[in-house]
C-alpha atoms as a PDB file:
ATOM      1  CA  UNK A   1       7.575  26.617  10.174  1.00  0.00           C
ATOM      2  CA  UNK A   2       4.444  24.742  10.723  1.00  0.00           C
ATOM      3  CA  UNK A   3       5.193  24.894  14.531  1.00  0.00           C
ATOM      4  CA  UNK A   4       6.110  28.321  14.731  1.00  0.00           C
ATOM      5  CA  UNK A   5       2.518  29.217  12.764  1.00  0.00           C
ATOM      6  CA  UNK A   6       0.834  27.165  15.665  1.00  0.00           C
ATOM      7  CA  UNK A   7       2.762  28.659  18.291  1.00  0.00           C
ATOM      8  CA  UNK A   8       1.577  32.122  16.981  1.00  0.00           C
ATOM      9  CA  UNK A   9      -1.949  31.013  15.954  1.00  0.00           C
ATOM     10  CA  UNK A  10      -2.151  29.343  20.208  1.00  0.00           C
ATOM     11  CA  UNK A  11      -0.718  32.979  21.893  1.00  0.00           C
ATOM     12  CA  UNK A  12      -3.141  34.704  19.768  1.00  0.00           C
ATOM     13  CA  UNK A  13      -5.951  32.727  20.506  1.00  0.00           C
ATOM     14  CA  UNK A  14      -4.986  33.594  24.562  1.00  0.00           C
ATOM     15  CA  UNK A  15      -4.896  37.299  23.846  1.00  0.00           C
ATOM     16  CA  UNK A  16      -8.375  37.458  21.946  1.00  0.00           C
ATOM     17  CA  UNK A  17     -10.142  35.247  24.884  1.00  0.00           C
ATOM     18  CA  UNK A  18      -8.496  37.714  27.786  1.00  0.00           C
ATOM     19  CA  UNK A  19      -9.891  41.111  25.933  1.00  0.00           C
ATOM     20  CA  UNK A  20     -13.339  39.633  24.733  1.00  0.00           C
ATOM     21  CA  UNK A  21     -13.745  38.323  28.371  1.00  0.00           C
ATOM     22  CA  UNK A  22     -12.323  41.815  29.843  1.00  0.00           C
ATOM     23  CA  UNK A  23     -14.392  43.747  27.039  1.00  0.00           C
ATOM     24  CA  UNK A  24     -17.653  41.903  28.474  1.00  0.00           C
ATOM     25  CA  UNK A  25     -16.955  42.229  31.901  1.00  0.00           C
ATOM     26  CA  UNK A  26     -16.612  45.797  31.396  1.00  0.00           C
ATOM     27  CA  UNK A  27     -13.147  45.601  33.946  1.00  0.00           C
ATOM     28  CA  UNK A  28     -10.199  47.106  31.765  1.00  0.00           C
ATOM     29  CA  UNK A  29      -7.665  48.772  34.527  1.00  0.00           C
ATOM     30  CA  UNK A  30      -4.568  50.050  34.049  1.00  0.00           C
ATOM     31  CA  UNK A  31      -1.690  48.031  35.384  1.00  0.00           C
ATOM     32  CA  UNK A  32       1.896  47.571  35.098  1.00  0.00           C
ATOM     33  CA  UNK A  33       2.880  45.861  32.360  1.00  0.00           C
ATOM     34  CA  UNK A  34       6.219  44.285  31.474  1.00  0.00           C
ATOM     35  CA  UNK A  35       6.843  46.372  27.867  1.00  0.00           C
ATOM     36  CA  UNK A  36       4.738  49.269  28.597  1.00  0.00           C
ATOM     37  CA  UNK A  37       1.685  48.071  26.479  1.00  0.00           C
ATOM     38  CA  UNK A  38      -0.095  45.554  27.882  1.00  0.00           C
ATOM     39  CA  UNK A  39      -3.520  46.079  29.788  1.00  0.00           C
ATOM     40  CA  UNK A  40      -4.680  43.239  31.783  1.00  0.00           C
ATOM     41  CA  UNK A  41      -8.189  43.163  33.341  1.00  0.00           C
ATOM     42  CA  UNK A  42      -6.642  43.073  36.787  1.00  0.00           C
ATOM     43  CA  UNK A  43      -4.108  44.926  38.386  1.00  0.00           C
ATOM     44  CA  UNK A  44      -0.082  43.346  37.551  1.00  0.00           C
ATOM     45  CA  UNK A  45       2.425  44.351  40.557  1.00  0.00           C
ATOM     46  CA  UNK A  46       5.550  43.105  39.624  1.00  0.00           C
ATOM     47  CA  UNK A  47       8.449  42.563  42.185  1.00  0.00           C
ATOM     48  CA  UNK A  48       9.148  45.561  44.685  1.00  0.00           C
ATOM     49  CA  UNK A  49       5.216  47.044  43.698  1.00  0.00           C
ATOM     50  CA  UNK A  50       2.665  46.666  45.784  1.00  0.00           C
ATOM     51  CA  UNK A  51      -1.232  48.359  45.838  1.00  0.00           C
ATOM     52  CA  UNK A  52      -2.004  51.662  47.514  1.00  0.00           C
ATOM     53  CA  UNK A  53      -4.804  50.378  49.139  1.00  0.00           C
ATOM     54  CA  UNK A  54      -5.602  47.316  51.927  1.00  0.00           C
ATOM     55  CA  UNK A  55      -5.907  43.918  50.347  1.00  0.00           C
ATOM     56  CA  UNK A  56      -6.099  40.097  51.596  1.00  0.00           C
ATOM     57  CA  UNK A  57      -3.429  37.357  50.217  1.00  0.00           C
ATOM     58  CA  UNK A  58      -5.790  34.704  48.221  1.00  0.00           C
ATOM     59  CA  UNK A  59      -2.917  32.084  47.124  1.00  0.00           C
ATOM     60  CA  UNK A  60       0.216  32.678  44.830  1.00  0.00           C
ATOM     61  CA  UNK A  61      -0.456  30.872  41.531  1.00  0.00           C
ATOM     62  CA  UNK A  62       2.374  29.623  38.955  1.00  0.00           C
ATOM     63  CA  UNK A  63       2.897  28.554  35.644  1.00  0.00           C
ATOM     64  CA  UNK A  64       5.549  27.330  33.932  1.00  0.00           C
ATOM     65  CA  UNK A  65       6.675  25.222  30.947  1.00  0.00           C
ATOM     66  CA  UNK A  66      10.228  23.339  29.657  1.00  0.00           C
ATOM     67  CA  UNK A  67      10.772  22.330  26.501  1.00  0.00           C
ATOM     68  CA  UNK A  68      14.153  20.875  24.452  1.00  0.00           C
ATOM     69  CA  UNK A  69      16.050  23.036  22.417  1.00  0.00           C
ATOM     70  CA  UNK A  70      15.898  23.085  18.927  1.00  0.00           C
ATOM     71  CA  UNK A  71      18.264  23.087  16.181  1.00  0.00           C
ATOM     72  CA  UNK A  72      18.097  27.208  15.868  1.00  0.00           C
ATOM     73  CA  UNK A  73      18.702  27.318  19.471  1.00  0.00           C
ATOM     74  CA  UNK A  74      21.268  25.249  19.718  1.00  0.00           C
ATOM     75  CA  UNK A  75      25.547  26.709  20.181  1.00  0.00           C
ATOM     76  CA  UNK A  76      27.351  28.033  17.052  1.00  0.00           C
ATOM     77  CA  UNK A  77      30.678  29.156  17.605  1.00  0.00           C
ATOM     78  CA  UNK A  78      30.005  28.291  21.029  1.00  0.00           C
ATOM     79  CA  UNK A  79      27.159  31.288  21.132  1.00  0.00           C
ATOM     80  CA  UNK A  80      24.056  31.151  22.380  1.00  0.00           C
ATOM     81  CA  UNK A  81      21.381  31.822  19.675  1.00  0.00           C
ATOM     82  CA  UNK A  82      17.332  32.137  20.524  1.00  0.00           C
ATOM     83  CA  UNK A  83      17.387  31.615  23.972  1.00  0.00           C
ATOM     84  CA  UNK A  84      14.685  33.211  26.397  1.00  0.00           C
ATOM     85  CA  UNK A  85      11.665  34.715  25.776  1.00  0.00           C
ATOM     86  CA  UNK A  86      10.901  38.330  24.171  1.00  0.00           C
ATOM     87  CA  UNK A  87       8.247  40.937  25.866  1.00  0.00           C
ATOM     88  CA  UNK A  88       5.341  39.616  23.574  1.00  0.00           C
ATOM     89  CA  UNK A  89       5.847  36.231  24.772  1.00  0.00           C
ATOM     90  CA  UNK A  90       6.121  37.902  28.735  1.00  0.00           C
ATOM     91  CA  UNK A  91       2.735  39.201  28.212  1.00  0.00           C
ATOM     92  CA  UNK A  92       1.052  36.101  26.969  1.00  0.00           C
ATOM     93  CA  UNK A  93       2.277  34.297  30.072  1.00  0.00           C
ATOM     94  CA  UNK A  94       1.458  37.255  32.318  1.00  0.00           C
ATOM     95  CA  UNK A  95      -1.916  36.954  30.954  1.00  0.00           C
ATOM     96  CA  UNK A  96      -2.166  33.375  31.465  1.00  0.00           C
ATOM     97  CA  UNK A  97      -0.805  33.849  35.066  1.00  0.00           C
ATOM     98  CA  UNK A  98      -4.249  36.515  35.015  1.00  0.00           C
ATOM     99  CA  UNK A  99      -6.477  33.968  34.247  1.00  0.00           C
ATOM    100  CA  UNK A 100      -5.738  31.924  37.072  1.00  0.00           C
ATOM    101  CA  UNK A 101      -5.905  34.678  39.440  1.00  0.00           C
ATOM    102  CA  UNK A 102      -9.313  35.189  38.167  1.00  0.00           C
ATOM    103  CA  UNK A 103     -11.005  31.610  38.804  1.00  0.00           C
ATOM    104  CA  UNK A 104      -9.397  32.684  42.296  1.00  0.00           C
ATOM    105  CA  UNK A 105     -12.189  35.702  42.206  1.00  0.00           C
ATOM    106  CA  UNK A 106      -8.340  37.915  42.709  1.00  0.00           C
ATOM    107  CA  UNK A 107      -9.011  42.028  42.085  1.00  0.00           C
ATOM    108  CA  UNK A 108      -5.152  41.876  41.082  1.00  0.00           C
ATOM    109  CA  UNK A 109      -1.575  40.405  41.214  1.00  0.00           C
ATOM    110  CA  UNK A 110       0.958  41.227  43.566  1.00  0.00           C
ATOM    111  CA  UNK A 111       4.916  40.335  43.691  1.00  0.00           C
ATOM    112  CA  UNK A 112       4.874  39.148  40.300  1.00  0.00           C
ATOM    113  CA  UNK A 113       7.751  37.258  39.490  1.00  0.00           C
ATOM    114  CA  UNK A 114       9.203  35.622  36.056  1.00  0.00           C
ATOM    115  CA  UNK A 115      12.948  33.191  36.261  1.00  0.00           C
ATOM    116  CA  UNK A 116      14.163  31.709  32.909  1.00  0.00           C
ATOM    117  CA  UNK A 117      16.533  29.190  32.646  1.00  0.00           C
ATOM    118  CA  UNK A 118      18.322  26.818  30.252  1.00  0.00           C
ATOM    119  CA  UNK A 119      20.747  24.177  29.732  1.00  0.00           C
ATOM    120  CA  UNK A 120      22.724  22.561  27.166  1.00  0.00           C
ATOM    121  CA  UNK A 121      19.654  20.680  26.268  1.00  0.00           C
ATOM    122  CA  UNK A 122      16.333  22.621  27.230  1.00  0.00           C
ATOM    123  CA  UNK A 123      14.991  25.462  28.250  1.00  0.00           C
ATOM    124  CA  UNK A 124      12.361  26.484  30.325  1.00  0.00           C
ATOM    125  CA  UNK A 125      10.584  29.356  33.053  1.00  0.00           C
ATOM    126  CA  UNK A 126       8.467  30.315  35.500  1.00  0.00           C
ATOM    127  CA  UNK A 127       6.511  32.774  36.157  1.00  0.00           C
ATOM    128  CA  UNK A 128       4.357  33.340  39.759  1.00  0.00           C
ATOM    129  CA  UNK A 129       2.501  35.859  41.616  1.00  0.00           C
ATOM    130  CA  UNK A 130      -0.100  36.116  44.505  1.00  0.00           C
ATOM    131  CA  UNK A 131      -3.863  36.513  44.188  1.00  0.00           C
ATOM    132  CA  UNK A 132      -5.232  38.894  46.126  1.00  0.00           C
ATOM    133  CA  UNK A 133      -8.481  40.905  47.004  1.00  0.00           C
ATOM    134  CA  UNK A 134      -9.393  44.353  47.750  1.00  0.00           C
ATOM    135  CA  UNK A 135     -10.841  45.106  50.677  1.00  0.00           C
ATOM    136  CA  UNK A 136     -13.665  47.820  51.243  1.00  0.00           C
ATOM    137  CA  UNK A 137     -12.142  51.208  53.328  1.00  0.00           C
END
């Protein structure tokens, strides 16, 4: 339980810092978010989007984590139970992936991509997209 509370005290902590720092910056814009609710200060194009308007690649930046399963996520019955991630966890690691485009000086996201995977012992994913920059018309 303790873990779980620290889990949920650590993703909270990211989504506070990324609106305070969009909040000061004065940057909210609409993107496209995975569930429908989440802004990010940059623009999020996820897989088959791209911007309307010209841009320049920057770099594609990548995070991604793997951890063991635990004993709530381990087979019953030979089901599955707890694997993945839900759409609140999605957008804590899209936001995460923001931050890095950021330091990168990025205007937004492009091709944004997110692969899960597991096996009989862990679990794990990763999520990439490429920085990029507007450029004036």
């Amino acid at each position: 339980m303790k873990n779980t509370f620290m889990t949920i005290k650590k993703n909270l902590s990211i989504v506070l810092f990324i609106f305070i720092q969009a909040a000061l910056s004065g940057c909210f814009r609409p993107s496209i978010p995975i569930s429908g609710g989440a802004v990010y200060p940059i623009d999020v194009f996820f897989e088959n989007q791209s911007p309307d308007r010209p841009f320049s690649e920057l770099q594609w930046v990548e995070i991604s984590d793997e951890n063991k399963l635990n004993e709530r996520q381990k087979k019953s019955d030979e089901r599955l139970l707890y694997r993945g991630n839900n759409a609140e966890t999605k957008e804590l690691l899209t936001a995460q992936l923001v931050l890095k485009a950021q330091k990168l000086g990025a205007d937004a996201l492009m091709n944004v991509q997110y692969k899960y995977y597991t096996t009989a012992t862990t679990e794990g994913y990763t999520m990439r997209g490429l920085a990029i920059q507007y450029r004036g018309e």
